[in-house]
C-alpha atoms as a PDB file:
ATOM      1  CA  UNK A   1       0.000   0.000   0.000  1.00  0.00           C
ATOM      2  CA  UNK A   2       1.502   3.189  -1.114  1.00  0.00           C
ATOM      3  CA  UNK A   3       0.313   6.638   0.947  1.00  0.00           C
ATOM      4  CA  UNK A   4       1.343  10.335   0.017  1.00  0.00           C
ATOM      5  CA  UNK A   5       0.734  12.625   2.282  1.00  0.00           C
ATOM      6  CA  UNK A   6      -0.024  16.473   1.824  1.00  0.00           C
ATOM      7  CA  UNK A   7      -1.363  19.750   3.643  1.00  0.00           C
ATOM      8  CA  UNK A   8      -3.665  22.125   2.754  1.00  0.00           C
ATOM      9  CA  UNK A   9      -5.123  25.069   4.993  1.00  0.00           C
ATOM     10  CA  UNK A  10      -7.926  27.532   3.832  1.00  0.00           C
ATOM     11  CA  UNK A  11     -10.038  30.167   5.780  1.00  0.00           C
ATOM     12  CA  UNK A  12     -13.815  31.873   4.912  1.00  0.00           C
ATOM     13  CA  UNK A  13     -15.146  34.305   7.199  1.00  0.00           C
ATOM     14  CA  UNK A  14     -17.263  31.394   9.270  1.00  0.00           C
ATOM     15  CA  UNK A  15     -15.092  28.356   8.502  1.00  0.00           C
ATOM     16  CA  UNK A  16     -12.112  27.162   9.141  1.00  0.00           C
ATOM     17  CA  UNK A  17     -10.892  24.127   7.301  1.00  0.00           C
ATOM     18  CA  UNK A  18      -8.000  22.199   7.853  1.00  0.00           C
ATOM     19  CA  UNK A  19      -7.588  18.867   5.863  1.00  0.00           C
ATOM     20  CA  UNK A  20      -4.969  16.139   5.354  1.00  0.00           C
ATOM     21  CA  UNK A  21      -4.958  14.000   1.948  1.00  0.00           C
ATOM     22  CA  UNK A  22      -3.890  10.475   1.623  1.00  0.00           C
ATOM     23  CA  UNK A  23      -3.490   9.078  -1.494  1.00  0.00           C
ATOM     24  CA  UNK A  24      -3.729   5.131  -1.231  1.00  0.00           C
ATOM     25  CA  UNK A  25      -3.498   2.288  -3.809  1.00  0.00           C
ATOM     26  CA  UNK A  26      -6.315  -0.713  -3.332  1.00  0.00           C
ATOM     27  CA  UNK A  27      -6.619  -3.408  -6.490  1.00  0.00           C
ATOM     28  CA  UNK A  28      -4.038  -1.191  -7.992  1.00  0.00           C
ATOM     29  CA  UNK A  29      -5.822   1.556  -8.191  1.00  0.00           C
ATOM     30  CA  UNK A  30      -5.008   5.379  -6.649  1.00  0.00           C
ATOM     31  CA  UNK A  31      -7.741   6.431  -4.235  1.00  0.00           C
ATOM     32  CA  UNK A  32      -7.734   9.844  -2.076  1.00  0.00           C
ATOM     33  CA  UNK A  33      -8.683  10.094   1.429  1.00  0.00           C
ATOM     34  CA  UNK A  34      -9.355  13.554   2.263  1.00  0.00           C
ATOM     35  CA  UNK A  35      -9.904  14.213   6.085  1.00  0.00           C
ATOM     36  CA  UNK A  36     -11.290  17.490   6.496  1.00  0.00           C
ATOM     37  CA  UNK A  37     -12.596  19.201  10.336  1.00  0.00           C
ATOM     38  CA  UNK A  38     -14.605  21.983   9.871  1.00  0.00           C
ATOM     39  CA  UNK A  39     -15.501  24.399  12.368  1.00  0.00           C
ATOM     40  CA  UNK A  40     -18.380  27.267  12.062  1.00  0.00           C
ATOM     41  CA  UNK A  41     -20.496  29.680  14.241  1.00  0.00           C
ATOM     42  CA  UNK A  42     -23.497  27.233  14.378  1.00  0.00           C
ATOM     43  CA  UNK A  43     -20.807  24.112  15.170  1.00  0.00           C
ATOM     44  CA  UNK A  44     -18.088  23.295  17.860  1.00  0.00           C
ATOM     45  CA  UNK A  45     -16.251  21.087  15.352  1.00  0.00           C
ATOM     46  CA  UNK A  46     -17.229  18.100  12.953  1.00  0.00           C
ATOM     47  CA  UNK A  47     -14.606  16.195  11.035  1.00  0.00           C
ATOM     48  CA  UNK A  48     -15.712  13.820   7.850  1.00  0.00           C
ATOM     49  CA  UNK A  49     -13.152  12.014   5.788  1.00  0.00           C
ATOM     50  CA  UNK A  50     -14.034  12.000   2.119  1.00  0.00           C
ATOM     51  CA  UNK A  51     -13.146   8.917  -0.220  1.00  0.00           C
ATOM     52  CA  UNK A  52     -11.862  10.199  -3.632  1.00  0.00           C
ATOM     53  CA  UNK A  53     -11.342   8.602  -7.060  1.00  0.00           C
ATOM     54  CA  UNK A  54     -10.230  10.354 -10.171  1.00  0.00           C
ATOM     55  CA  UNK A  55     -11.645  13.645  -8.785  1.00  0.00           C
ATOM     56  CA  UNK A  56     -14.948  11.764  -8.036  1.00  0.00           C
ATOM     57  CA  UNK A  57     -16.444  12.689  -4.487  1.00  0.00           C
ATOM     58  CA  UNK A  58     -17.698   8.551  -3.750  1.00  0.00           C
ATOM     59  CA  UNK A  59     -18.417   8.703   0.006  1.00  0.00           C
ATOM     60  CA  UNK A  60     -17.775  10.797   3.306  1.00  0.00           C
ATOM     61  CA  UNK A  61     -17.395   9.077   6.789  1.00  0.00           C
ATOM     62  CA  UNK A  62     -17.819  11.097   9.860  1.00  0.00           C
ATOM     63  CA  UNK A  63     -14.737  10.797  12.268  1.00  0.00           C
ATOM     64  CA  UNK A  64     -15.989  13.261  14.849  1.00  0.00           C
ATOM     65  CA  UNK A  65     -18.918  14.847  15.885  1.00  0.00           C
ATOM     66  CA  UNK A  66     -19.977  16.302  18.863  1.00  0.00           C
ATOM     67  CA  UNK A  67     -23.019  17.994  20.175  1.00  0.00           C
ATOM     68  CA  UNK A  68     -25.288  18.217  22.886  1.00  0.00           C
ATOM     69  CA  UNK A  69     -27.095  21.108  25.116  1.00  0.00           C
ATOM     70  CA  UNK A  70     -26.513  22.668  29.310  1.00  0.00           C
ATOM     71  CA  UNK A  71     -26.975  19.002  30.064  1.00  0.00           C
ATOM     72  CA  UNK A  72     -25.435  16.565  27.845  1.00  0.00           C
ATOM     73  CA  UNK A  73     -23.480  15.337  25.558  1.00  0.00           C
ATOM     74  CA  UNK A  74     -23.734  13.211  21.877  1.00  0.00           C
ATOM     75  CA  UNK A  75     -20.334  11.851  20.440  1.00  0.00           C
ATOM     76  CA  UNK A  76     -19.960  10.123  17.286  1.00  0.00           C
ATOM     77  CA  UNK A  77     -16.202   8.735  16.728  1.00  0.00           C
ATOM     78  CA  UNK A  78     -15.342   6.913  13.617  1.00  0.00           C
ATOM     79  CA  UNK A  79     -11.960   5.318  12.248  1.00  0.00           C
ATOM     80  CA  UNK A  80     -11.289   3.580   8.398  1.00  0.00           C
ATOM     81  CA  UNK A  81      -8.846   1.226   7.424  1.00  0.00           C
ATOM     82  CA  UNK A  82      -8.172  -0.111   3.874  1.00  0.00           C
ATOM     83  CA  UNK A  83      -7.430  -4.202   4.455  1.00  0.00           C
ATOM     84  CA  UNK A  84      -6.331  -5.495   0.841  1.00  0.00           C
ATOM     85  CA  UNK A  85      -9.544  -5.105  -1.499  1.00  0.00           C
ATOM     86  CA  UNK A  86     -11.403  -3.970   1.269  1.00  0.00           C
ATOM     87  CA  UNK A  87     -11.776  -0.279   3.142  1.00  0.00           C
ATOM     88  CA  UNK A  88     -13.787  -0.916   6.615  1.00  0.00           C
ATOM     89  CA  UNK A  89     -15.693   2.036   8.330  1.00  0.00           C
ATOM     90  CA  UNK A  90     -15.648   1.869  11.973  1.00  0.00           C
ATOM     91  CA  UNK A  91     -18.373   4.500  14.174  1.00  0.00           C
ATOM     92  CA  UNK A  92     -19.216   4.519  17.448  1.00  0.00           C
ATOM     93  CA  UNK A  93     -21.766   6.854  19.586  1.00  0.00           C
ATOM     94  CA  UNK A  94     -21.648   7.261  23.128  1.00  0.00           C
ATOM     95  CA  UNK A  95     -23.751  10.270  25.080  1.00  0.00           C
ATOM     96  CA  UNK A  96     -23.803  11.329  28.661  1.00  0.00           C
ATOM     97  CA  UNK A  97     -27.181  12.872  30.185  1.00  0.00           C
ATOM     98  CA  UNK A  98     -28.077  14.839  33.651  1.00  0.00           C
ATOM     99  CA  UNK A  99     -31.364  14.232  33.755  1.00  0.00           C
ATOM    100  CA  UNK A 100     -33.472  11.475  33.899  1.00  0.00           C
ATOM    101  CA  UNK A 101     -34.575   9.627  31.030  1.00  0.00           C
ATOM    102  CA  UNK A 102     -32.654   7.472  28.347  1.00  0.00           C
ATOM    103  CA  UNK A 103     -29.039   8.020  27.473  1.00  0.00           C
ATOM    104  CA  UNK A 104     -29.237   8.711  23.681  1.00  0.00           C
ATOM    105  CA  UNK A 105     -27.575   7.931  21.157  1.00  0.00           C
ATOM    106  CA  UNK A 106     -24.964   4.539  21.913  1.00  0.00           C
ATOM    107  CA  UNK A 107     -23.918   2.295  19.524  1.00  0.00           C
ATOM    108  CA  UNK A 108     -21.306   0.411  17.238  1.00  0.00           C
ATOM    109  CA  UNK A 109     -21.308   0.274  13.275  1.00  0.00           C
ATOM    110  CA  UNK A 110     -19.060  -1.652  10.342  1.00  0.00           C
ATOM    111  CA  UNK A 111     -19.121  -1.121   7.090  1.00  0.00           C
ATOM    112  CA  UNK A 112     -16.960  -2.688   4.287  1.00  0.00           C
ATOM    113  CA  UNK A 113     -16.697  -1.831   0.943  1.00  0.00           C
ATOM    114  CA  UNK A 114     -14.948  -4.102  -1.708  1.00  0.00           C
ATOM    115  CA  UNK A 115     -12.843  -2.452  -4.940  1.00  0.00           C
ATOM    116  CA  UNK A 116     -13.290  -4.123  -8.230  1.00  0.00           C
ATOM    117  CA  UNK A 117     -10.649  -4.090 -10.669  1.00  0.00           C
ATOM    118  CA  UNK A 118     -12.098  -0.900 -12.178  1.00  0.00           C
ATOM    119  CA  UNK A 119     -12.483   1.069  -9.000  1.00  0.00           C
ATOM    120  CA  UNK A 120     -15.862   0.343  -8.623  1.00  0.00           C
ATOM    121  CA  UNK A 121     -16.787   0.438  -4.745  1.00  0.00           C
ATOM    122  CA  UNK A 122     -19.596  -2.154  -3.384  1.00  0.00           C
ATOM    123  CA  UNK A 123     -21.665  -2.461  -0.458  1.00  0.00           C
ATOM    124  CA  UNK A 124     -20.473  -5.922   0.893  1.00  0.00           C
ATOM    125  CA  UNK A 125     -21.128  -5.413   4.362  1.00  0.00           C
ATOM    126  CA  UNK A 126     -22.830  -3.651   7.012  1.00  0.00           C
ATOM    127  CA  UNK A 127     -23.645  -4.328  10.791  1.00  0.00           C
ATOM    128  CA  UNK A 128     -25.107  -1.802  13.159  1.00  0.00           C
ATOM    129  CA  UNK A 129     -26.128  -2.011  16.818  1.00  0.00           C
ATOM    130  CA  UNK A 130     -27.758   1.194  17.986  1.00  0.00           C
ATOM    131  CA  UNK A 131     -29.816   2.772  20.579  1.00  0.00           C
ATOM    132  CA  UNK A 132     -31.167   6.278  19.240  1.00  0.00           C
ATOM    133  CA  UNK A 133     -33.977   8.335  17.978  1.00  0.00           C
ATOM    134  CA  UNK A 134     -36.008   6.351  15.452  1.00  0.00           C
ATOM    135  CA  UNK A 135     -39.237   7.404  13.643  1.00  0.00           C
ATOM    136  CA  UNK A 136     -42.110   5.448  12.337  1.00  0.00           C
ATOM    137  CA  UNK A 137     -44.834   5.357   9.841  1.00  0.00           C
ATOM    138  CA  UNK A 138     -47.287   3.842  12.700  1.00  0.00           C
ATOM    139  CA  UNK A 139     -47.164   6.688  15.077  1.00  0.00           C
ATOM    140  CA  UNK A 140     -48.992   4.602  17.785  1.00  0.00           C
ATOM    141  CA  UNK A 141     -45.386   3.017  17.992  1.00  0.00           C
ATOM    142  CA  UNK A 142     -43.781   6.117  19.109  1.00  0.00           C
ATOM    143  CA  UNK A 143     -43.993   7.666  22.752  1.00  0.00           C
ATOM    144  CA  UNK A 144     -45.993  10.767  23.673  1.00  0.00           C
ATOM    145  CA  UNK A 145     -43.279  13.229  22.642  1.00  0.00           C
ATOM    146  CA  UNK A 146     -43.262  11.794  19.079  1.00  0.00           C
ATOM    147  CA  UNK A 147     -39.619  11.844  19.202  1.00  0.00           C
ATOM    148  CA  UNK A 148     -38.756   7.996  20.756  1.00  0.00           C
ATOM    149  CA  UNK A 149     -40.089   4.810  19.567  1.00  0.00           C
ATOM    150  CA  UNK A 150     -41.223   2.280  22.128  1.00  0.00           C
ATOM    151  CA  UNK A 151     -39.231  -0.516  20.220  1.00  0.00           C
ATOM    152  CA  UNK A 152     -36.220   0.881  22.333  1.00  0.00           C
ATOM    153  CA  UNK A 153     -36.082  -0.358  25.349  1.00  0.00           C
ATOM    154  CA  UNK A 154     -36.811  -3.637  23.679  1.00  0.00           C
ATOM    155  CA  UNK A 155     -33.418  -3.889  22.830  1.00  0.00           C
ATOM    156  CA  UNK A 156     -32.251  -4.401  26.380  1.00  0.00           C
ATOM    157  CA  UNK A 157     -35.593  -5.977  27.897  1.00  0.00           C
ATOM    158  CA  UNK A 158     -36.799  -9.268  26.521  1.00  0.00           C
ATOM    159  CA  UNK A 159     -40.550  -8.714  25.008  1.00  0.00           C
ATOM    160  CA  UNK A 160     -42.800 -10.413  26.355  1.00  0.00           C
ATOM    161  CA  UNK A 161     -46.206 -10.644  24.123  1.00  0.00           C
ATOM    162  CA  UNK A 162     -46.551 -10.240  20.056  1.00  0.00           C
ATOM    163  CA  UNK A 163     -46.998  -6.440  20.509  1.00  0.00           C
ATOM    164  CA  UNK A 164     -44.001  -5.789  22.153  1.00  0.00           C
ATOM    165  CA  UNK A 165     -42.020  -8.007  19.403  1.00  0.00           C
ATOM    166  CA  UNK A 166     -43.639  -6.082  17.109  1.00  0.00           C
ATOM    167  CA  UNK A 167     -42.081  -2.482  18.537  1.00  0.00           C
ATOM    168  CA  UNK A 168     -39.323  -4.300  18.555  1.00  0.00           C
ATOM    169  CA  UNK A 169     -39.151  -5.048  14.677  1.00  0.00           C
ATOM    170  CA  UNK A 170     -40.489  -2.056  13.508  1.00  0.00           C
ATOM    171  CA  UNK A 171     -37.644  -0.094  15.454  1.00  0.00           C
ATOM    172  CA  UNK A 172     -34.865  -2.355  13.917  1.00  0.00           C
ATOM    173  CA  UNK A 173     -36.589  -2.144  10.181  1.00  0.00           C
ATOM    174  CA  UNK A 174     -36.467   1.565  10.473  1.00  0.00           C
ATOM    175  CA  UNK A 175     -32.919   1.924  12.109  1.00  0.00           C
ATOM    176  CA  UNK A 176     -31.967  -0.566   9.165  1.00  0.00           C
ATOM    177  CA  UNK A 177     -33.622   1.611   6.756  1.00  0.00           C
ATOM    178  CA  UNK A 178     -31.699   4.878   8.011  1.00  0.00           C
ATOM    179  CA  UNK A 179     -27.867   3.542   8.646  1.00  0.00           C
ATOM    180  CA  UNK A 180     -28.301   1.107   5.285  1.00  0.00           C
ATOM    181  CA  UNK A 181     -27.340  -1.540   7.736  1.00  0.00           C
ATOM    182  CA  UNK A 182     -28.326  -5.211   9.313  1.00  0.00           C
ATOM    183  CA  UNK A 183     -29.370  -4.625  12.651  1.00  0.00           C
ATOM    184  CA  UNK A 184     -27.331  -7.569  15.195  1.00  0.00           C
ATOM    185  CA  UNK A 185     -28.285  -8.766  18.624  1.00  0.00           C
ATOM    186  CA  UNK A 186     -27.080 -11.032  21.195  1.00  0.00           C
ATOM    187  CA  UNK A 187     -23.503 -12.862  20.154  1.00  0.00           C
ATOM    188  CA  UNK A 188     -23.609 -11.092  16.982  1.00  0.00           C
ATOM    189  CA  UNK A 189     -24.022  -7.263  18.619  1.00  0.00           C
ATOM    190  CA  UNK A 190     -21.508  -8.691  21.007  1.00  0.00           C
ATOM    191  CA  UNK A 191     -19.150  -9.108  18.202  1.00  0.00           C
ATOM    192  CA  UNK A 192     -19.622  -6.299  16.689  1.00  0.00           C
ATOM    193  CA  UNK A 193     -18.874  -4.312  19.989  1.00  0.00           C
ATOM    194  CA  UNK A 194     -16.099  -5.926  20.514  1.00  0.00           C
ATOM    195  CA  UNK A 195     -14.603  -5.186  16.776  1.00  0.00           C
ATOM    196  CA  UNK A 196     -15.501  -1.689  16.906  1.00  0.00           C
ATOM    197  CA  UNK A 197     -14.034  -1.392  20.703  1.00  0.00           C
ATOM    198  CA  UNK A 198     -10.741  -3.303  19.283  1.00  0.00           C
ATOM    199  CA  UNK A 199     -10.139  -1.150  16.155  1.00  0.00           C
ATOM    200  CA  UNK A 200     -11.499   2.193  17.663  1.00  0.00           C
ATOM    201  CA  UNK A 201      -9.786   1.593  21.422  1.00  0.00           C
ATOM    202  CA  UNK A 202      -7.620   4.870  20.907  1.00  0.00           C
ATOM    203  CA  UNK A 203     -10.373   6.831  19.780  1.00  0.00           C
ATOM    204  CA  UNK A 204     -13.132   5.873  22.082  1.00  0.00           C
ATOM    205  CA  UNK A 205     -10.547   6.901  25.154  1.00  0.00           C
ATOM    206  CA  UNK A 206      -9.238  10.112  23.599  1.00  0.00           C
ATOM    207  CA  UNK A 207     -12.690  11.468  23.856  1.00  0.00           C
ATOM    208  CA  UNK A 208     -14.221   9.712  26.975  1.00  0.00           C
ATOM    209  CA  UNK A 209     -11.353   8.885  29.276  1.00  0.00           C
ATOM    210  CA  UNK A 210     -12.514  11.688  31.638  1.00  0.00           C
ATOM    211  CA  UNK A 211     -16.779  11.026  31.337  1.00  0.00           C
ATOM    212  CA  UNK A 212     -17.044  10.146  35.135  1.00  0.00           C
ATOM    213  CA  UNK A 213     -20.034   8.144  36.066  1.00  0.00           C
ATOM    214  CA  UNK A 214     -22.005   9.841  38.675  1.00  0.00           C
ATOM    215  CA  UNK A 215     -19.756  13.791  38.279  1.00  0.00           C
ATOM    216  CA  UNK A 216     -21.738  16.675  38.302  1.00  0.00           C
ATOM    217  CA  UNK A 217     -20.333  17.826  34.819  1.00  0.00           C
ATOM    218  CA  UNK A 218     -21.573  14.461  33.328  1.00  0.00           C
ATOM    219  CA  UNK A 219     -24.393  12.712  35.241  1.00  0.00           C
ATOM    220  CA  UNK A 220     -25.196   9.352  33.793  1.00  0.00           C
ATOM    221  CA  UNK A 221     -22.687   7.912  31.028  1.00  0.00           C
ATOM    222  CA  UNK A 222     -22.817   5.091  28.260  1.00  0.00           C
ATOM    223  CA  UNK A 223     -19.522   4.638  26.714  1.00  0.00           C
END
């Protein structure tokens, strides 16, 4: 694998961008990796890496993102890493919360795209385990607020009737539906923690070494 690495800087009025380019060779072809943090009035910071291929924009893959309000906080980390014919996407969410309620979002994702011998990228893989906001076309499936869908907390609580494995399904049909991803449980969510955890373990402690179970500046914490 061959990697050249260059700098570019550029500043607008609002926006500061600051990227770093990698040019890689998979199936003997050059592809560009552009990693690119952005900051603006409205944001504190996002940072997106952009997958490049004879000029041609083909993807972006968030590597940071933060946001959150006076009470908590919503990370999303991700990580890439080209393995022979093969570049892997790695995200993770995490979120810490002082008040009561449901710690939103946490998660683990992997996505893996093979290259063809004419630089044509596919879709040959996708797992997601998440806990987050999820909408649905039968309303009577989402709380009062309009905002959470009762399928949630079926993903830690066993259901125990056809309705409730019925919120269940419709929350993992419509997560599937938004991440283009196969929603895993049990052994295989396990796995897929444990994957994301391994590859991402740098990351994931960069950002939440210092979220403090039970601290006044973080409350309640899944990480």
């Amino acid at each position: 694998m061959k990697i050249i690495t260059t700098i570019f800087i550029f500043l607008t009025i609002s926006t500061f961008v600051f990227g770093q380019k990698n040019a890689v060779e998979i199936n003997g072809l050059e592809f560009l990796f552009k990693q690119v943090k952005v900051d603006t009035l409205e944001s504190g910071g996002n940072e997106i890496v952009e997958l490049y291929r004879n000029g041609k924009k083909l993807l972006t893959h968030t590597m940071f993102e933060e946001f959150g309000d006076c009470s908590s906080i919503h990370l999303k980390l991700g990580k890439y890493e080209v393995k022979g014919n093969s570049i892997v996407f790695y995200s993770y969410w995490a979120a810490t919360d002082r008040m009561p309620g449901t710690i939103l979002p946490f998660g683990f994702r992997e996505q893996i795209y093979s290259v063809d011998s004419i630089g044509k990228l596919r879709l040959t893989g996708a797992e997601i385990y998440i806990e987050n906001f999820a909408t649905s076309k039968n309303k009577s499936y989402l709380e009062e607020n309009g905002w959470r869908h009762k399928g949630l907390k079926f993903l830690t609580e066993q259901p125990k009737n056809d309705y409730e494995k019925k919120l269940l399904e419709d929350y993992i049909q419509n997560i599937e539906k938004e991440y283009n991803a196969d929603f895993v449980l049990y052994r295989r969510k396990d796995e897929l923690e444990n994957r994301v955890r391994n590859n991402m373990s740098k990351e994931i402690k960069a950002n939440t070494a210092n979220w403090i179970e039970g601290e006044e500046a973080f409350g309640r914490v899944k990480k």
